[in-house]
PDB file of N, CA and C in Angstrom:
ATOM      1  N   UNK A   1     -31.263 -15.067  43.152  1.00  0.00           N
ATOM      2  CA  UNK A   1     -31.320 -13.627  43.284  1.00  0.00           C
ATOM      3  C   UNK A   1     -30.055 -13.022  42.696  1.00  0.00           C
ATOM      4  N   UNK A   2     -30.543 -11.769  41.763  1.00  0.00           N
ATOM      5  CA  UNK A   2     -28.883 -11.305  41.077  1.00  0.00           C
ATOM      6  C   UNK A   2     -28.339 -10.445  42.138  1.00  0.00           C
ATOM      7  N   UNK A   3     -26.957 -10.456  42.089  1.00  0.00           N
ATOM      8  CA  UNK A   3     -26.431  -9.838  43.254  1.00  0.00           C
ATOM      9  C   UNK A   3     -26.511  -8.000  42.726  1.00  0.00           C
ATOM     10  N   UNK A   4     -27.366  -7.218  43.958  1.00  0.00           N
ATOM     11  CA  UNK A   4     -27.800  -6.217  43.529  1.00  0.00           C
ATOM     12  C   UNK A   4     -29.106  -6.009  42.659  1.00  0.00           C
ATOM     13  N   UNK A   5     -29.809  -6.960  41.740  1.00  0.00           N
ATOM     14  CA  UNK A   5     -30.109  -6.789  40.825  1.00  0.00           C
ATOM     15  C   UNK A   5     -29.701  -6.220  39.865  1.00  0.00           C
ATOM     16  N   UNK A   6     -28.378  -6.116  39.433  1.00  0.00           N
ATOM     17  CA  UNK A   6     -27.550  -5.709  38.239  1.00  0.00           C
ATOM     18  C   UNK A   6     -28.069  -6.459  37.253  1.00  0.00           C
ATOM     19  N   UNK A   7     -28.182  -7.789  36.828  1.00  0.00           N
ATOM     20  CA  UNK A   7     -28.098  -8.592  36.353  1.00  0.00           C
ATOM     21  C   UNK A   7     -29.406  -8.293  34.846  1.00  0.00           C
ATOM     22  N   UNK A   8     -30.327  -7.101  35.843  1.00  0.00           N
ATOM     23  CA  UNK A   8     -31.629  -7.289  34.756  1.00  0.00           C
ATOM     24  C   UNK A   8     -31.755  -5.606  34.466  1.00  0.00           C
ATOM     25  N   UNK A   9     -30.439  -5.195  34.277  1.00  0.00           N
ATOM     26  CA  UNK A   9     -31.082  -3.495  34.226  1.00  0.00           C
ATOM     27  C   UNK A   9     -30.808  -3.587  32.304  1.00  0.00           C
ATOM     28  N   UNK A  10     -31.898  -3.165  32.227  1.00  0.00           N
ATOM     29  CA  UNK A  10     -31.381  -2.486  30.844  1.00  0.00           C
ATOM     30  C   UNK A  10     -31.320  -1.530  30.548  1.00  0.00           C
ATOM     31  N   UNK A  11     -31.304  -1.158  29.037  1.00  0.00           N
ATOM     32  CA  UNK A  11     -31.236   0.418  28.604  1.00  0.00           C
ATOM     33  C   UNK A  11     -32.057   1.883  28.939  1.00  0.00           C
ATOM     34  N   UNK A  12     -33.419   1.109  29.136  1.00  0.00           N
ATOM     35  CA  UNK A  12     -34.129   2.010  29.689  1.00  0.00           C
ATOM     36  C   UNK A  12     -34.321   2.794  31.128  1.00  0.00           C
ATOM     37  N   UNK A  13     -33.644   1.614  32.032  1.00  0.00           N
ATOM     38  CA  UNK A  13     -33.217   1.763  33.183  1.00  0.00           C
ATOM     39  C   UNK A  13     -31.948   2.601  33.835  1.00  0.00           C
ATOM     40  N   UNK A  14     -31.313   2.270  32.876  1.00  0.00           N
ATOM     41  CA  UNK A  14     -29.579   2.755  32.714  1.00  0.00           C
ATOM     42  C   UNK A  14     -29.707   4.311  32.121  1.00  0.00           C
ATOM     43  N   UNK A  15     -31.195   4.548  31.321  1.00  0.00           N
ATOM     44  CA  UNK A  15     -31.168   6.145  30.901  1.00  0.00           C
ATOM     45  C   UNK A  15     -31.907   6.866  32.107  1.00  0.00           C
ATOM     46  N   UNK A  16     -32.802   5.973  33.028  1.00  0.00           N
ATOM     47  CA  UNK A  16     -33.229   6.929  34.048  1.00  0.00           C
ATOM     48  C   UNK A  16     -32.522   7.502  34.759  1.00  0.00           C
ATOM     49  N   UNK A  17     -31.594   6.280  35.214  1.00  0.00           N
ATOM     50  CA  UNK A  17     -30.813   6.651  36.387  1.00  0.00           C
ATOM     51  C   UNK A  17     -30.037   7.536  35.638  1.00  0.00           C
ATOM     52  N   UNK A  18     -28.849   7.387  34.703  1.00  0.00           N
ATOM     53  CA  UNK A  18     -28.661   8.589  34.449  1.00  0.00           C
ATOM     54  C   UNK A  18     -29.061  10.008  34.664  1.00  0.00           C
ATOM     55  N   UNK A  19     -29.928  10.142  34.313  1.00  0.00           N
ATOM     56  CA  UNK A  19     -30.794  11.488  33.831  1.00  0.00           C
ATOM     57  C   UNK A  19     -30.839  11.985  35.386  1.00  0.00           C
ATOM     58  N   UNK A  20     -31.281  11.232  36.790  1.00  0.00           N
ATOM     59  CA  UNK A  20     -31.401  11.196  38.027  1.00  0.00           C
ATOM     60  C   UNK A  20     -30.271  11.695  38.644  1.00  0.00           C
ATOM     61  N   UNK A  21     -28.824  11.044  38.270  1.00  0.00           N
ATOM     62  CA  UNK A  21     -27.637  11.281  38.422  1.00  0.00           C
ATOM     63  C   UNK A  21     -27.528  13.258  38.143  1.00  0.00           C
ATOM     64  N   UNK A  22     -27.947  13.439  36.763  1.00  0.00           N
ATOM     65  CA  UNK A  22     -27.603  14.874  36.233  1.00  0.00           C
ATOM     66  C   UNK A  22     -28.097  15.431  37.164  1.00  0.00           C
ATOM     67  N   UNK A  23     -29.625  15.290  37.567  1.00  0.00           N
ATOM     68  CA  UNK A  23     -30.527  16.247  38.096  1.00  0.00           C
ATOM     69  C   UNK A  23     -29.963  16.382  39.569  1.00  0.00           C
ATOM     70  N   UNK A  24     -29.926  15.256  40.406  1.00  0.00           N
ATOM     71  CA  UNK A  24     -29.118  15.249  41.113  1.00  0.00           C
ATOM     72  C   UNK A  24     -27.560  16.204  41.714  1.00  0.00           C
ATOM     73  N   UNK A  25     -26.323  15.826  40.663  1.00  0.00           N
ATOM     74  CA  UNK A  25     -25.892  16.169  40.840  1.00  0.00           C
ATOM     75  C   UNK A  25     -25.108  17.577  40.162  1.00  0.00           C
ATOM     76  N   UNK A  26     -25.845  17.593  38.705  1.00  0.00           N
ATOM     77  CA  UNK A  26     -25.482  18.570  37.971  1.00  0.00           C
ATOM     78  C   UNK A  26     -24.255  18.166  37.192  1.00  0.00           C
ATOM     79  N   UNK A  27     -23.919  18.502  35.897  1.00  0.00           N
ATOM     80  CA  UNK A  27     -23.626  18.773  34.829  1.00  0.00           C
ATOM     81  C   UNK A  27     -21.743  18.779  35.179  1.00  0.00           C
ATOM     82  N   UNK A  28     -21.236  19.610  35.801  1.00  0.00           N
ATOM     83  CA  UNK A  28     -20.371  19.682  36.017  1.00  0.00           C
ATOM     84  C   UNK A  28     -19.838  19.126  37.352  1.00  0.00           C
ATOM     85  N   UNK A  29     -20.859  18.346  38.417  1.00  0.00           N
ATOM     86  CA  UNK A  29     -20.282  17.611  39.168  1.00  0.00           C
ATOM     87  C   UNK A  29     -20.156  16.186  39.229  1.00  0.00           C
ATOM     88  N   UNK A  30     -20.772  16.005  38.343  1.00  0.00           N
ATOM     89  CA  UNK A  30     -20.852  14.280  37.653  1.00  0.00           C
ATOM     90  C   UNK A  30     -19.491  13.600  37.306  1.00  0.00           C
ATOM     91  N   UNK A  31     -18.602  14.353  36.320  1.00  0.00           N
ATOM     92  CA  UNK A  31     -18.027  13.749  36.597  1.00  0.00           C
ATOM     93  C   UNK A  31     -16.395  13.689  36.802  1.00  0.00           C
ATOM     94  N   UNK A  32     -16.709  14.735  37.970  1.00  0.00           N
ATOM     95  CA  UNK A  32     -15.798  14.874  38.979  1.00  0.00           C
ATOM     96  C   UNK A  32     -15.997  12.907  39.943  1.00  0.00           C
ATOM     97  N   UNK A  33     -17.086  13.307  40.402  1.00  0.00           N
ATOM     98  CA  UNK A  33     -17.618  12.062  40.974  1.00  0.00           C
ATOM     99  C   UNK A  33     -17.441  10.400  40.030  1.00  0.00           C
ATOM    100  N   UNK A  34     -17.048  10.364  38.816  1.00  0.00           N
ATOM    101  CA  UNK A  34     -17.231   9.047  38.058  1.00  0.00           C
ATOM    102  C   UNK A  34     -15.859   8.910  38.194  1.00  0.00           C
ATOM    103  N   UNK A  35     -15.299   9.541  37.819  1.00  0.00           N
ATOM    104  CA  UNK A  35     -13.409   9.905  38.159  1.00  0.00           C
ATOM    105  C   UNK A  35     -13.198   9.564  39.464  1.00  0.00           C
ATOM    106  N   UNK A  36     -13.532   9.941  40.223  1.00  0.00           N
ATOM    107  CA  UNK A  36     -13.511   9.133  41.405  1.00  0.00           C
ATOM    108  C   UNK A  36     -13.799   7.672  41.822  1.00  0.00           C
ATOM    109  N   UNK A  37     -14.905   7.520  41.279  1.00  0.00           N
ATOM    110  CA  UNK A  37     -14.961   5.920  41.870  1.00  0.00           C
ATOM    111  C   UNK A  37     -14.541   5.023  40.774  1.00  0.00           C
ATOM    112  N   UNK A  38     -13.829   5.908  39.217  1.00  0.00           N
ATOM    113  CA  UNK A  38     -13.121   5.020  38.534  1.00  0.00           C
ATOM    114  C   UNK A  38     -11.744   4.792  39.258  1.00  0.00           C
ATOM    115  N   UNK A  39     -11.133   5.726  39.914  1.00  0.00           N
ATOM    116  CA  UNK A  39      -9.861   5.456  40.995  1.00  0.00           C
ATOM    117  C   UNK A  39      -9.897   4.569  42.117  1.00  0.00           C
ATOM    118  N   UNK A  40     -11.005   4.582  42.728  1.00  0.00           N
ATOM    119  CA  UNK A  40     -11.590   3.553  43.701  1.00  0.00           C
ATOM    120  C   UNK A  40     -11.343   2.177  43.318  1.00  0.00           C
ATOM    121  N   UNK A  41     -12.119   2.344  42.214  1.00  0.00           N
ATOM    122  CA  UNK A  41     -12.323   0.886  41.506  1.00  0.00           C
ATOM    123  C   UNK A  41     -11.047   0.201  41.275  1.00  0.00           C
ATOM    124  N   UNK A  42     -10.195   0.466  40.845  1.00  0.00           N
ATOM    125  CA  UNK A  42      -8.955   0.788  40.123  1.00  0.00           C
ATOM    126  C   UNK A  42      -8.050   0.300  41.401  1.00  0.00           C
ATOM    127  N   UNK A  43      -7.795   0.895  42.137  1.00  0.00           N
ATOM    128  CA  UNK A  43      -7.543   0.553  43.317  1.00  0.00           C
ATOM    129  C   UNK A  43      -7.775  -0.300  44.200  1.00  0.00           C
ATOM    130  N   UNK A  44      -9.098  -0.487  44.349  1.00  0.00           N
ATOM    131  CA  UNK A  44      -9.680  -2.334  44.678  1.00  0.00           C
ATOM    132  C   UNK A  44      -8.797  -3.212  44.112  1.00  0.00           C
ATOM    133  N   UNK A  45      -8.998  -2.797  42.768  1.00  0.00           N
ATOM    134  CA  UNK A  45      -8.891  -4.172  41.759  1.00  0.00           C
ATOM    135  C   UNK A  45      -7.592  -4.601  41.746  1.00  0.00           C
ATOM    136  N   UNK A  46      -6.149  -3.207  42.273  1.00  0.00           N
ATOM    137  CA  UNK A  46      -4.793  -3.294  42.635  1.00  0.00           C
ATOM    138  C   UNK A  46      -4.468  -4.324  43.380  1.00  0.00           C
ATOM    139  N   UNK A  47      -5.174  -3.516  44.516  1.00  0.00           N
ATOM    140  CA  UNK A  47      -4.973  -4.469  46.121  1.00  0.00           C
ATOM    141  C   UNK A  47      -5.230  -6.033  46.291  1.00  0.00           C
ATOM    142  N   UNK A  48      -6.749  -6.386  45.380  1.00  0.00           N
ATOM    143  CA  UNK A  48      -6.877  -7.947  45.379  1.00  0.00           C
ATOM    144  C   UNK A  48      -6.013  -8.074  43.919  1.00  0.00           C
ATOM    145  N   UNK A  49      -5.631  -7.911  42.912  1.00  0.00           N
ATOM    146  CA  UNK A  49      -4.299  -8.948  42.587  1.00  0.00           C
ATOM    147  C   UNK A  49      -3.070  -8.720  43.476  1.00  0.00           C
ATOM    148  N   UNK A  50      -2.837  -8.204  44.231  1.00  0.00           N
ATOM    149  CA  UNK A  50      -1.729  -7.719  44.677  1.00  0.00           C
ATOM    150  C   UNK A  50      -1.829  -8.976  46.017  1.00  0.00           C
ATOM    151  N   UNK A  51      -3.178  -8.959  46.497  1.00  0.00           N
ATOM    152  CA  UNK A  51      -3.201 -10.096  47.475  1.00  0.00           C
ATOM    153  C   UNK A  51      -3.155 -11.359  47.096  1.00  0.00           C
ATOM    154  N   UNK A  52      -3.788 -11.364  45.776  1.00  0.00           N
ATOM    155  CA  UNK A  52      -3.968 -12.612  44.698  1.00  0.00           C
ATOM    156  C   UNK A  52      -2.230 -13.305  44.701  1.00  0.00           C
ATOM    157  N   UNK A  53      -1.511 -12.427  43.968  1.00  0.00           N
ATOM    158  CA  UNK A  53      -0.335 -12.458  43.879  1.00  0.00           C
ATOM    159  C   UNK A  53       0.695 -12.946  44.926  1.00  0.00           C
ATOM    160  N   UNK A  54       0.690 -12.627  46.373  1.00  0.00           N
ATOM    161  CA  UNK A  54       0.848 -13.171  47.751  1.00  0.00           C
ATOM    162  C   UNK A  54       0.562 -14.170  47.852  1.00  0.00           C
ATOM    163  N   UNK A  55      -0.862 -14.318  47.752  1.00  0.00           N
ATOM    164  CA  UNK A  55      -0.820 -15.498  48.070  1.00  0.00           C
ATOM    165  C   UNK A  55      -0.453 -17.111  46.957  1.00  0.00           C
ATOM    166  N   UNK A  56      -0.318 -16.484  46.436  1.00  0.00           N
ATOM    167  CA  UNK A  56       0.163 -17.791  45.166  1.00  0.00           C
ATOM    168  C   UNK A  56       1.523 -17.908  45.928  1.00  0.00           C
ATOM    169  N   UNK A  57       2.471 -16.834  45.838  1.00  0.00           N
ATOM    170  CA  UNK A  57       3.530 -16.679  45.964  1.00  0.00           C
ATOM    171  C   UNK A  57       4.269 -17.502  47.752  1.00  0.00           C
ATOM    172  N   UNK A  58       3.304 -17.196  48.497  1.00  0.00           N
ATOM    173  CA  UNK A  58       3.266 -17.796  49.256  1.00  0.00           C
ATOM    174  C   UNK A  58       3.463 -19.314  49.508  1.00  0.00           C
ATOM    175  N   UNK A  59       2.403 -19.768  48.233  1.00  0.00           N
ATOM    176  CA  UNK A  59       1.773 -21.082  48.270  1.00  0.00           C
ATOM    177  C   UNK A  59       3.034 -22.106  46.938  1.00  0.00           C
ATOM    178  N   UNK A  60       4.218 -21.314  46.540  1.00  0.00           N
ATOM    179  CA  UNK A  60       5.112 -21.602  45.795  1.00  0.00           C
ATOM    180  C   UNK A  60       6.212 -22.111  46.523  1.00  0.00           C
ATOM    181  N   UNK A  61       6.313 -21.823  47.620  1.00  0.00           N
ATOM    182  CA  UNK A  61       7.386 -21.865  48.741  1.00  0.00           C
ATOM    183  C   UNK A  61       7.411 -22.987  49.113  1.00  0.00           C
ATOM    184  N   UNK A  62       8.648 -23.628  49.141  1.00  0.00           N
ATOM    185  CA  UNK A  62       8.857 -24.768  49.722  1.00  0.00           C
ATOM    186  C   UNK A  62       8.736 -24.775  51.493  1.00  0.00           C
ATOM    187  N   UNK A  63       8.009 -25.906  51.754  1.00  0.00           N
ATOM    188  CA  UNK A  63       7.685 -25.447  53.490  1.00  0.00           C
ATOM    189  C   UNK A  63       9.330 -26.268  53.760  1.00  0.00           C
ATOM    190  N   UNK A  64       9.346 -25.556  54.897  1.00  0.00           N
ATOM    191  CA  UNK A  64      10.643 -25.725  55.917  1.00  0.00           C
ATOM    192  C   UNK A  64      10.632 -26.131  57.391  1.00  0.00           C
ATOM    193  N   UNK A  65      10.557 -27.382  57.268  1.00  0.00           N
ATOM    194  CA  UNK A  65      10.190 -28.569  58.619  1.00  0.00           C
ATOM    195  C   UNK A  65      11.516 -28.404  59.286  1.00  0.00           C
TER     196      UNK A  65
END
C-alpha cells in the first residue's frame, strides 16, 4: 500500500485537485496558504536534522565509566 496513495497520482489528478483547491479557496487565498505549509515543511525538516544531528553527536562521545 503507497503511503497516502501519493505514489500513483498523476497529472490528471494533480490538475483536479488543483482546480478544487482554487474553487475552494479562491485565487488570492491559495497562496497565502502554500506559503504556509512551505514554512511548516521547512521547519519539520529543521527540527529532524537538528535531532538527526544530536543524535550522531551524542553517539560520537566517548562514554565515561
Amino acid at each position: 500500500m503507497n503511503l497516502l496513495f501519493i505514489g500513483g497520482l498523476g497529472a490528471s489528478e494533480i490538475f483536479l485537485i488543483v482546480i478544487a483547491l482554487l474553487l475552494l479557496f479562491g485565487g488570492k487565498k491559495l497562496p497565502e496558504l502554500m506559503r504556509g505549509a512551505g514554512r511548516g515543511i521547512r521547519e519539520f525538516k529543521d527540527a529532524v536534522n537538528t535531532a538527526s544531528k544530536d543524535i550522531e553527536e551524542e553517539d560520537k562521545k566517548p562514554e565515561n565509566k
